[in-house]
Protein backbone atom coordinates (compact mmCIF):
# COMPACT_ATOMS: atom_id res chain seq x y z
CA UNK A 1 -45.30 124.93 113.21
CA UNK A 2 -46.06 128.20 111.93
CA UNK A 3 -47.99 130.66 114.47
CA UNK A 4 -50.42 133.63 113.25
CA UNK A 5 -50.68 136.60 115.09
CA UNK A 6 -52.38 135.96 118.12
CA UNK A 7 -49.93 133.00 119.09
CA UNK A 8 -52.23 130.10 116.85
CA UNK A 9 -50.83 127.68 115.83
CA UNK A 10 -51.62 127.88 112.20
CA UNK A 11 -51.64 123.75 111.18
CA UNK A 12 -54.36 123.70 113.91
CA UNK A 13 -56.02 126.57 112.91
CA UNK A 14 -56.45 125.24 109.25
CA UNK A 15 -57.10 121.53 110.34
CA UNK A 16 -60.03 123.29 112.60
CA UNK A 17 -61.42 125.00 109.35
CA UNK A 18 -60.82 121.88 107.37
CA UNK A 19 -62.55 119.67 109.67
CA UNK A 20 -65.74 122.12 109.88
CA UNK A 21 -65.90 123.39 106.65
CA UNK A 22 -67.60 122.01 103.43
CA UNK A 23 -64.64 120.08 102.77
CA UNK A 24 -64.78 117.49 105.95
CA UNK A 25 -67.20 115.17 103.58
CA UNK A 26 -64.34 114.69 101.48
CA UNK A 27 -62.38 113.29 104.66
CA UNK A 28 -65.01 111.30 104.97
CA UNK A 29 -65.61 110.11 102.22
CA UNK A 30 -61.99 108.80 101.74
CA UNK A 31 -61.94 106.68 105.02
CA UNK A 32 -65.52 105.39 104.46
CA UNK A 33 -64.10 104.30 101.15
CA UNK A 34 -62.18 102.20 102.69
CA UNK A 35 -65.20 99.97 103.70
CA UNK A 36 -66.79 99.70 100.72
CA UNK A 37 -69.67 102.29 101.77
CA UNK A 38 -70.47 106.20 100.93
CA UNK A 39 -71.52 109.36 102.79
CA UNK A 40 -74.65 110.84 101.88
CA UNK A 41 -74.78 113.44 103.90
CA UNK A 42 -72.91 115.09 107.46
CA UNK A 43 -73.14 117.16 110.20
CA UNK A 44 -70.83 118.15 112.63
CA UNK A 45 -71.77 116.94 116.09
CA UNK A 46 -68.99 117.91 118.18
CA UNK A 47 -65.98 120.04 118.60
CA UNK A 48 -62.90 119.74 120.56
CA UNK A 49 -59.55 121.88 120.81
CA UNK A 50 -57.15 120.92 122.65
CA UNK A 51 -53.77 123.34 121.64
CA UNK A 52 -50.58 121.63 121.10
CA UNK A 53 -52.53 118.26 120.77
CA UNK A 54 -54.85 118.52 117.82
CA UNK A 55 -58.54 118.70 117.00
CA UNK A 56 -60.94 116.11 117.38
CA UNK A 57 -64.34 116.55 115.47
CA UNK A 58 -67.19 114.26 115.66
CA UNK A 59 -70.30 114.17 113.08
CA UNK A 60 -73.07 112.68 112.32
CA UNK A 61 -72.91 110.95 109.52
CA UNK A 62 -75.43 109.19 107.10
CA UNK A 63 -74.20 106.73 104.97
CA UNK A 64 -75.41 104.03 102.23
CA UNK A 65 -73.08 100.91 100.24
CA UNK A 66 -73.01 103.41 97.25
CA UNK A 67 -75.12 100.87 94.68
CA UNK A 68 -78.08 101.15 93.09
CA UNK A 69 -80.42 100.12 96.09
CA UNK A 70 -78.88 102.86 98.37
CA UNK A 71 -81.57 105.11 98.71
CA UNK A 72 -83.62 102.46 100.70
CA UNK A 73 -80.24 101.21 102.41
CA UNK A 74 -79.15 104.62 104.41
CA UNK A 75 -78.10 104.34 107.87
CA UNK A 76 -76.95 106.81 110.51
CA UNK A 77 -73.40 106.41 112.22
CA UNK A 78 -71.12 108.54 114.56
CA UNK A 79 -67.86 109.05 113.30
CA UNK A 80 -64.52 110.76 114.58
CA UNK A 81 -61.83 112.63 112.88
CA UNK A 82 -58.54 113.84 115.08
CA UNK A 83 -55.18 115.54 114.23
CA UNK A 84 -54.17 114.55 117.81
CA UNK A 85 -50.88 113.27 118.36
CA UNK A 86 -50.66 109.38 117.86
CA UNK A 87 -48.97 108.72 121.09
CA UNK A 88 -51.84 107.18 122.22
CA UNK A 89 -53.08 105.36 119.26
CA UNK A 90 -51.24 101.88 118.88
CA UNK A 91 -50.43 101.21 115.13
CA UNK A 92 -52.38 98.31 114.70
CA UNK A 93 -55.72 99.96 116.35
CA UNK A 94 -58.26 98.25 114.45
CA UNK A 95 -61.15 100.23 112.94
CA UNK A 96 -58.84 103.17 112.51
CA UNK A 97 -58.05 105.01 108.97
CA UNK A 98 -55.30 107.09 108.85
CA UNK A 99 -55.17 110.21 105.90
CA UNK A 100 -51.86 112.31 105.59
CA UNK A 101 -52.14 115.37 104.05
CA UNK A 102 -50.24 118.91 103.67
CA UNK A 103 -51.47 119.67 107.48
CA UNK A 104 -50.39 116.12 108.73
CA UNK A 105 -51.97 113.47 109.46
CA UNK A 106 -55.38 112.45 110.45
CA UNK A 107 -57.26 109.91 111.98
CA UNK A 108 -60.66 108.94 111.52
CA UNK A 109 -62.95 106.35 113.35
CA UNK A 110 -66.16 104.71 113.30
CA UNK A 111 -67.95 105.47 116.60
CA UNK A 112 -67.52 103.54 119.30
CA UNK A 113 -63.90 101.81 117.63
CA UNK A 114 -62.26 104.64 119.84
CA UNK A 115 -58.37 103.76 119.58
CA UNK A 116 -57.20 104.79 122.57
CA UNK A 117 -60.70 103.53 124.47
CA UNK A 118 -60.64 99.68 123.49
CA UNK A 119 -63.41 99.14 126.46
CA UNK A 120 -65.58 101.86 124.54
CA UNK A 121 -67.47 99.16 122.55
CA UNK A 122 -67.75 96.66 125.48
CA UNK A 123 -69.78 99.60 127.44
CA UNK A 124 -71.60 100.48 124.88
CA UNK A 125 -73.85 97.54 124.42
CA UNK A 126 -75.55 96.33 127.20
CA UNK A 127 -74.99 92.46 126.87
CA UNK A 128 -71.58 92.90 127.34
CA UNK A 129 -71.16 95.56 130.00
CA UNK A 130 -74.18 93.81 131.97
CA UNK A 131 -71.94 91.22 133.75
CA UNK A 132 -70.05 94.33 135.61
CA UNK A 133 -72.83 95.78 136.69
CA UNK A 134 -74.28 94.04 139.72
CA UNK A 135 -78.49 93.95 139.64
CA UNK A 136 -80.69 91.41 138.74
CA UNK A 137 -81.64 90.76 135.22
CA UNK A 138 -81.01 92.74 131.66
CA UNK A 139 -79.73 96.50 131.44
CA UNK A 140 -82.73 98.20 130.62
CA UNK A 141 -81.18 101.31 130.17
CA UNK A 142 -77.68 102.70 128.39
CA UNK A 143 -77.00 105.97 128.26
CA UNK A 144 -73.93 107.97 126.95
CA UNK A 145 -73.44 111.31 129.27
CA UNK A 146 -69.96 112.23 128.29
CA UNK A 147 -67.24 111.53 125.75
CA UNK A 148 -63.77 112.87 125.02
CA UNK A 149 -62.45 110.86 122.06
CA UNK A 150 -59.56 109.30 122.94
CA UNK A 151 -59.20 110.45 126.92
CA UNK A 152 -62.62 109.36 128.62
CA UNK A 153 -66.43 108.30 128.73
CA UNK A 154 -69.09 107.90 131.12
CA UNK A 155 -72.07 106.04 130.54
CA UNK A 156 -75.15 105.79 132.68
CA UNK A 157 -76.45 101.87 133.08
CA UNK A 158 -79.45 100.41 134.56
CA UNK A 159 -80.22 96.91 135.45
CA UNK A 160 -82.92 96.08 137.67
CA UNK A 161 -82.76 98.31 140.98
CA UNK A 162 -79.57 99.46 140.09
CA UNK A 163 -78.03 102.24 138.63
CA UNK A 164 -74.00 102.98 137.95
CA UNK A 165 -72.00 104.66 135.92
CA UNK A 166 -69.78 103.02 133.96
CA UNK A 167 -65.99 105.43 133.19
CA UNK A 168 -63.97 104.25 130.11
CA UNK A 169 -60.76 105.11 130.38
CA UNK A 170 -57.13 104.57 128.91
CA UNK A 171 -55.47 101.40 130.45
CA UNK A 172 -52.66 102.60 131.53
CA UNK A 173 -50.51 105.62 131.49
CA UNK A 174 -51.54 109.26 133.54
CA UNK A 175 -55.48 109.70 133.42
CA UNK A 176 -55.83 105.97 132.83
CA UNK A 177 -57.98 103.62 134.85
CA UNK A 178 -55.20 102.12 137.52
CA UNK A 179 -54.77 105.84 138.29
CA UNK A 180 -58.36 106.62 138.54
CA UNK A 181 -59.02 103.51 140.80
CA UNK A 182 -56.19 104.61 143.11
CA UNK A 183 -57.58 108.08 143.51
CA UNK A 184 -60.99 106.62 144.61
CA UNK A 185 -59.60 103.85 146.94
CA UNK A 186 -57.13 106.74 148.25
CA UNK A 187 -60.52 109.12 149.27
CA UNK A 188 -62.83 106.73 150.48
CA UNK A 189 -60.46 105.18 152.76
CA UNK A 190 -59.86 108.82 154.26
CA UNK A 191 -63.66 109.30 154.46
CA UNK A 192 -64.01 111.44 151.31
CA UNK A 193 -68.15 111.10 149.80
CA UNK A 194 -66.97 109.48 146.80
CA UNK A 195 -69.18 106.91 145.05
CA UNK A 196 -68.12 103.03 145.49
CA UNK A 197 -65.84 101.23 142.99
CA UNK A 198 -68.36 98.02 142.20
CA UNK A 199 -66.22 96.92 139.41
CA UNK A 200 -63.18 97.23 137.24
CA UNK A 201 -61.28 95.25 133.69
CA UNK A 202 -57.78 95.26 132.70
CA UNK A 203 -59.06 97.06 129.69
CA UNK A 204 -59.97 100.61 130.99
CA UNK A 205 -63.08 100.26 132.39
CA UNK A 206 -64.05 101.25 136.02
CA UNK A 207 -67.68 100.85 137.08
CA UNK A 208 -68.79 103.36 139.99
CA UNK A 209 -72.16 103.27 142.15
CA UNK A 210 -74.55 106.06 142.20
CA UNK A 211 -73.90 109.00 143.98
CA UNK A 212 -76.46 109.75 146.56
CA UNK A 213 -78.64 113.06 146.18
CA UNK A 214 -79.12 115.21 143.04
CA UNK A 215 -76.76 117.23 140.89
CA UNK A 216 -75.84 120.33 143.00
CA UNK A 217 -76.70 122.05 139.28
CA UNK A 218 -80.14 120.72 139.79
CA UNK A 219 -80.56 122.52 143.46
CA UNK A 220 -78.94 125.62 142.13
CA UNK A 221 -81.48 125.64 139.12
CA UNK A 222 -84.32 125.14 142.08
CA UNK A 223 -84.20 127.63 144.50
CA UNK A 224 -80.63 128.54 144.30
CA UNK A 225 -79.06 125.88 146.79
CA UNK A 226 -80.60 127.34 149.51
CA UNK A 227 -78.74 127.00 152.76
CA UNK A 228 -75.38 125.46 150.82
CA UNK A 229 -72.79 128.11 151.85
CA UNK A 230 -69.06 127.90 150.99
CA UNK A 231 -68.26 126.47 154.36
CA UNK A 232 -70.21 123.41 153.10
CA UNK A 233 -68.74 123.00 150.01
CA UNK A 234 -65.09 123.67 152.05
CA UNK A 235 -65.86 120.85 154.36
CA UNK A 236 -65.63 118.61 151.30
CA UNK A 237 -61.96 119.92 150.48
CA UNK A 238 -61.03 119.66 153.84
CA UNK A 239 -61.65 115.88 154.04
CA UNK A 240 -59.35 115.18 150.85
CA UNK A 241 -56.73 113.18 152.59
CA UNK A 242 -52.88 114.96 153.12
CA UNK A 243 -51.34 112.02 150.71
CA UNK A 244 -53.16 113.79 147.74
CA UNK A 245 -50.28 116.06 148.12
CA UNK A 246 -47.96 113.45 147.20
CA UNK A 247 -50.09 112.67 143.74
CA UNK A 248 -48.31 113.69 140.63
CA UNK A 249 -49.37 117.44 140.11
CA UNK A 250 -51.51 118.54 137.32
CA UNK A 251 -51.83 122.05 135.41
CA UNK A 252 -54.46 124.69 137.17
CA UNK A 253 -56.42 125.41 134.21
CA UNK A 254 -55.54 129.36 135.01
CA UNK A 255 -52.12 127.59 133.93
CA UNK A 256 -52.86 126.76 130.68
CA UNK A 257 -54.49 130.37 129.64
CA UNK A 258 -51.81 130.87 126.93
CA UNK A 259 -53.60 127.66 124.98
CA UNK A 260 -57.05 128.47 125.59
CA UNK A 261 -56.15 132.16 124.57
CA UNK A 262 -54.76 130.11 121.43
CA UNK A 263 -57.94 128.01 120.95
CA UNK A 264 -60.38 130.74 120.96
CA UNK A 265 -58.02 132.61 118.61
CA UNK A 266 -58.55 129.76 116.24
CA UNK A 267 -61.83 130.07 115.78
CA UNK A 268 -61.19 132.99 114.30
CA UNK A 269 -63.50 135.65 116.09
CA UNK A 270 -62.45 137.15 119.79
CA UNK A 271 -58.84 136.77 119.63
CA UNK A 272 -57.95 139.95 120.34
CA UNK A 273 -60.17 140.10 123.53
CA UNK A 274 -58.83 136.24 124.37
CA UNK A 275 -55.14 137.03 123.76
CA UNK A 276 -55.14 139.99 126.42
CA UNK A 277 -57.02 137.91 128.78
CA UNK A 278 -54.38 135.25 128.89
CA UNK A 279 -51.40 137.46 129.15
CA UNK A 280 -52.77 139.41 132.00
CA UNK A 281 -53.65 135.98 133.45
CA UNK A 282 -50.18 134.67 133.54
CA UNK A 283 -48.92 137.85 134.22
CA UNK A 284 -50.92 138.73 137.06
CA UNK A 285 -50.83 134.63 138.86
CA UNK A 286 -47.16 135.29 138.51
CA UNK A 287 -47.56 138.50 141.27
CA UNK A 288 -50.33 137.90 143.43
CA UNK A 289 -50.75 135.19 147.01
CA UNK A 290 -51.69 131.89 145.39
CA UNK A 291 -51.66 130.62 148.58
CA UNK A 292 -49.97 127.30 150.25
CA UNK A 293 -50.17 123.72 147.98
CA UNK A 294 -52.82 121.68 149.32
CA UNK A 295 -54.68 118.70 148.21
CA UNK A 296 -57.32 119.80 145.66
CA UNK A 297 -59.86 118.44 143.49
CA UNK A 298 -58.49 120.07 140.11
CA UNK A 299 -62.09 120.40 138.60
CA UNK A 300 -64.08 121.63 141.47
CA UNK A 301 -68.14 122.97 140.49
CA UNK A 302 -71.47 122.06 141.02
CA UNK A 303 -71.20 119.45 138.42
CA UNK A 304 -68.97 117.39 140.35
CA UNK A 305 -70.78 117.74 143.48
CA UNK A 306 -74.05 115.75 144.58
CA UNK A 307 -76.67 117.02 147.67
CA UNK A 308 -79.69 116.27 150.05
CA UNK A 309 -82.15 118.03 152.06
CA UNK A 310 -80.87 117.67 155.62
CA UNK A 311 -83.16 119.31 157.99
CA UNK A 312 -84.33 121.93 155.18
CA UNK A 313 -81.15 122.51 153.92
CA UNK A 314 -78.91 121.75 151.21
CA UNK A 315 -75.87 119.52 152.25
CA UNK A 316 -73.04 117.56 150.20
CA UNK A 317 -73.70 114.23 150.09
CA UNK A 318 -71.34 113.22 147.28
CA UNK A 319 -67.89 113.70 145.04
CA UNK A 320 -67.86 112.98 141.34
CA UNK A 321 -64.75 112.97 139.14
CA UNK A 322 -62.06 112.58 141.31
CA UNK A 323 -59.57 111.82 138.16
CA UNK A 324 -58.02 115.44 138.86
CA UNK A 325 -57.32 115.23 142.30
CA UNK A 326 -53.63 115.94 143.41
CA UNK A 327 -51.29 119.08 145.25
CA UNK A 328 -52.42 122.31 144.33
CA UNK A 329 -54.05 125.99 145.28
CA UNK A 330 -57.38 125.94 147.52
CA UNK A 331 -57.78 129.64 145.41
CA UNK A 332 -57.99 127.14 142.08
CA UNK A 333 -60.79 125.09 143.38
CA UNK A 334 -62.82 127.81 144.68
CA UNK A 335 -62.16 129.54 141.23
CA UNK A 336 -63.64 126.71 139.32
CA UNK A 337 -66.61 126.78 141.55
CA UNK A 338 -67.55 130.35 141.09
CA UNK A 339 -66.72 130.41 137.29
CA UNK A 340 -68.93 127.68 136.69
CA UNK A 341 -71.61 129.41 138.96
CA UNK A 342 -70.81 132.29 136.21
CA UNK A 343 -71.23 130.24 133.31
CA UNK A 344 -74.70 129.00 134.14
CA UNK A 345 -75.75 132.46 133.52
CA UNK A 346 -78.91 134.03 135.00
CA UNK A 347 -79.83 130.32 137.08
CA UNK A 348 -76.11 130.67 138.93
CA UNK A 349 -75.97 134.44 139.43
CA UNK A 350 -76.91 134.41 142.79
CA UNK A 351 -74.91 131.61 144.08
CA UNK A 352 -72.02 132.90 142.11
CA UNK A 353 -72.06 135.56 143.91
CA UNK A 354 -72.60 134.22 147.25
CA UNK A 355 -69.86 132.21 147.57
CA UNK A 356 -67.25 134.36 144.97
CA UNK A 357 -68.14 137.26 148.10
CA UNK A 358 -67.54 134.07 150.83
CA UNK A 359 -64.58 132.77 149.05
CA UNK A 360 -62.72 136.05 149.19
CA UNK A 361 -62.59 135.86 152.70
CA UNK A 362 -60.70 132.64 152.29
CA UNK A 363 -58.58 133.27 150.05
CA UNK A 364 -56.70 136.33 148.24
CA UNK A 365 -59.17 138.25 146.70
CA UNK A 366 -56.62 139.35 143.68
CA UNK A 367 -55.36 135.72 143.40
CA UNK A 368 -59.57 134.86 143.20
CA UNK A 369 -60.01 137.66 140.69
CA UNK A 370 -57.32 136.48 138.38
CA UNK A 371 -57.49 132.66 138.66
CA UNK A 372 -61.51 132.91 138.17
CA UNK A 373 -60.72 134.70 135.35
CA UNK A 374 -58.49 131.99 133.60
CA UNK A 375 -60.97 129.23 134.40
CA UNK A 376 -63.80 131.36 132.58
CA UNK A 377 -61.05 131.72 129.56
CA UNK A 378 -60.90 128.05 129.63
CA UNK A 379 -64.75 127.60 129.49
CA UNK A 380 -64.68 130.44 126.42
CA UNK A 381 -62.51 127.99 124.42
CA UNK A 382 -65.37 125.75 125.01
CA UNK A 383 -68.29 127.71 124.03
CA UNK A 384 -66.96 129.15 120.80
CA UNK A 385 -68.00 125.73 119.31
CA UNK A 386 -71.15 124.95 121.18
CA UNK A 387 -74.35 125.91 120.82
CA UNK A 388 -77.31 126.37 123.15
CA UNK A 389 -74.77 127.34 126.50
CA UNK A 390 -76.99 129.30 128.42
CA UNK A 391 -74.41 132.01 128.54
CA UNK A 392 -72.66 133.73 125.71
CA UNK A 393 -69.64 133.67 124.62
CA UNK A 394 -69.38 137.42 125.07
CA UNK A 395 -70.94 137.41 128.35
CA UNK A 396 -67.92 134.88 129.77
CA UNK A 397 -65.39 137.04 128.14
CA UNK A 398 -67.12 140.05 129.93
CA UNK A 399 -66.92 138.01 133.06
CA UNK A 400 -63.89 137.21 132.79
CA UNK A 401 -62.36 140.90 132.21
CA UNK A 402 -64.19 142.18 134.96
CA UNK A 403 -62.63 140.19 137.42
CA UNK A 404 -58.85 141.34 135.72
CA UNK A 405 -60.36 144.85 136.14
CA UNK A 406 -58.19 146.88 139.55
């Protein structure tokens, strides 16, 4: 595939204008065909990059069955278009429409017919994911909180006094559900806060109890998690249990700098300012003390981390996402933390601060420097496509290059 001159891969780079451009209702259009309806208007929804394995764009869509009565007949859908790899897509996926044109091909969805998610639909109505959800009468409440087309969802359920969260995930293969359920049984036999497994299917779903506390975000947003130093928060990696070693290992995203560099490049605004930012990232991880491999959490912020008021303070009291644990650098985790503290913008600068100044006492402070510099890349590749982030896109790029700075 050709490459342009900050390393992007070109195919993507045109499939990523293609898919957000004017001419995405025509792609559209030709699938929707296919079912005997029409698109009356779109907009784009949601945008993901991921180099080397496509673009996925989801839009909202509003569509009508093209005859005469249409005007009093439209109706609002969610739909999915991805140049990912089919690897993961069986041929015989049922909902799915596949286009091939000069940038190869496409696939294209009806929301939630996910291909590589066949639980997606059974959690998305209550009826049928109420039977794995233990309570006492209907789900009253169904809530989508995150979704990567064809990787993963999480879906917030209530039914009676209960609430869980429901994960849909591949069923089977690296990232898929048996893995994810051996991960949790693996922690919470050592002791780790993770939430309880209170169900599972065959077909990629795994249903998890409520984490006790509130979003660490939330206490950060109040008063700056008073009282929560890094120690705390260190306590947590401590208890991962020494097997996690023995996990299959997984990228750092510091790691993968070269493809975020690539996916902010694509955009086509900051590559210049991206591309430096991921050489001098691989270039300087390469050089300084990384430290010993350890078990690590692989995605380790105050979004993954729940807390209480224990004798006025903030303490942990629980561990989300645990689908990244394996071997790795402790400098990695504490990275992530601090360049997500960073990306909250003014409502994490002071507990960004507090515990990037505690972690360097842990860790290298060169090796925090540069790795906390490829995670904020990473988010950057992120924020090019979203809007309201309550930092800039400019301001993690500034971040970012600081910490690179001697």
């Amino acid at each position: 595939m050709r490459r342009g001159d900050h390393g992007v891969r070109v195919g993507e780079a045109d499939v990523l204008a293609l898919l957000t451009g004017p001419d995405a209702r025509d792609v559209l259009d030709l699938a929707l065909n296919t079912a005997g309806v029409a698109v009356t208007d779109h907009r784009v929804h949601a945008v993901q990059h991921r180099p080397g394995d496509g673009v996925t764009v989801g839009y909202r869509v509003w569509v009508s069955a093209g005859d005469a009565d249409a005007d009093d007949r439209v109706a609002e859908e969610y739909m999915l278009v991805s140049s990912t790899a089919g690897r993961d897509v069986p041929d015989d996926s049922p909902g799915v429409v596949r286009l091939d044109g000069p940038d190869g091909r496409l696939l294209v969805w009806r929301h939630p017919q996910d291909p590589a998610l066949p639980a997606l639909g059974t959690a998305c109505v209550p009826a049928t994911v109420e039977p794995l959800v233990p309570g006492e009468g209907p789900v009253t409440d169904l809530v989508l909180v995150g979704y990567r087309p064809l990787r993963r969802a999480v879906l917030r359920v209530e039914r009676g006094d209960t609430t869980a969260y429901v994960k849909v995930l591949r069923p089977a293969g690296r990232g898929g559900a048996p893995d994810v359920l051996h991960r949790h049984c693996l922690l919470a036999a050592a002791g780790a806060p993770v939430p309880r497994v209170l169900a599972s299917s065959a077909d990629g779903l795994v249903v998890l109890e409520r984490a006790p506390g509130i979003p660490l975000v939330d206490a950060v947003g109040a008063d700056d998690a008073e009282g929560l130093e890094l120690a705390d928060l260190l306590a947590v990696l401590d208890a991962l249990p020494d097997a996690v070693v023995d996990l299959p290992p997984r990228p750092a995203w510091s790691q993968r700098a070269k493809d975020y560099a690539s996916a902010v490049a694509a955009s086509g605004r900051w590559g210049d300012r991206a591309t430096a930012l991921g050489a001098a990232v691989r270039e300087r991880s390469a050089v300084v003390d990384l430290g010993p491999v350890v078990a690590t959490h692989g995605d380790f912020h105050e979004g993954q981390l729940t807390v209480r008021r224990v004798a006025g303070r903030w303490r942990v009291a629980g561990l989300l996402d645990v689908d990244t644990v394996g071997p790795g650098h402790r400098v990695d985790d504490l990275a992530c933390l601090v360049a997500h503290a960073l990306a909250l913008g003014p409502a994490g600068a002071v507990v960004a601060e507090r515990w990037e100044n505690q972690a360097r006492e842990v860790v290298d402070p060169a090796a925090l420097g540069v790795r906390t510099a490829g995670v904020l890349l990473s988010l950057v590749a992120g924020a090019v496509h979203a809007t309201g982030s309550a930092v800039s896109v400019e301001g993690l790029l500034d971040a970012a290059e600081a910490r690179l700075d001697p």
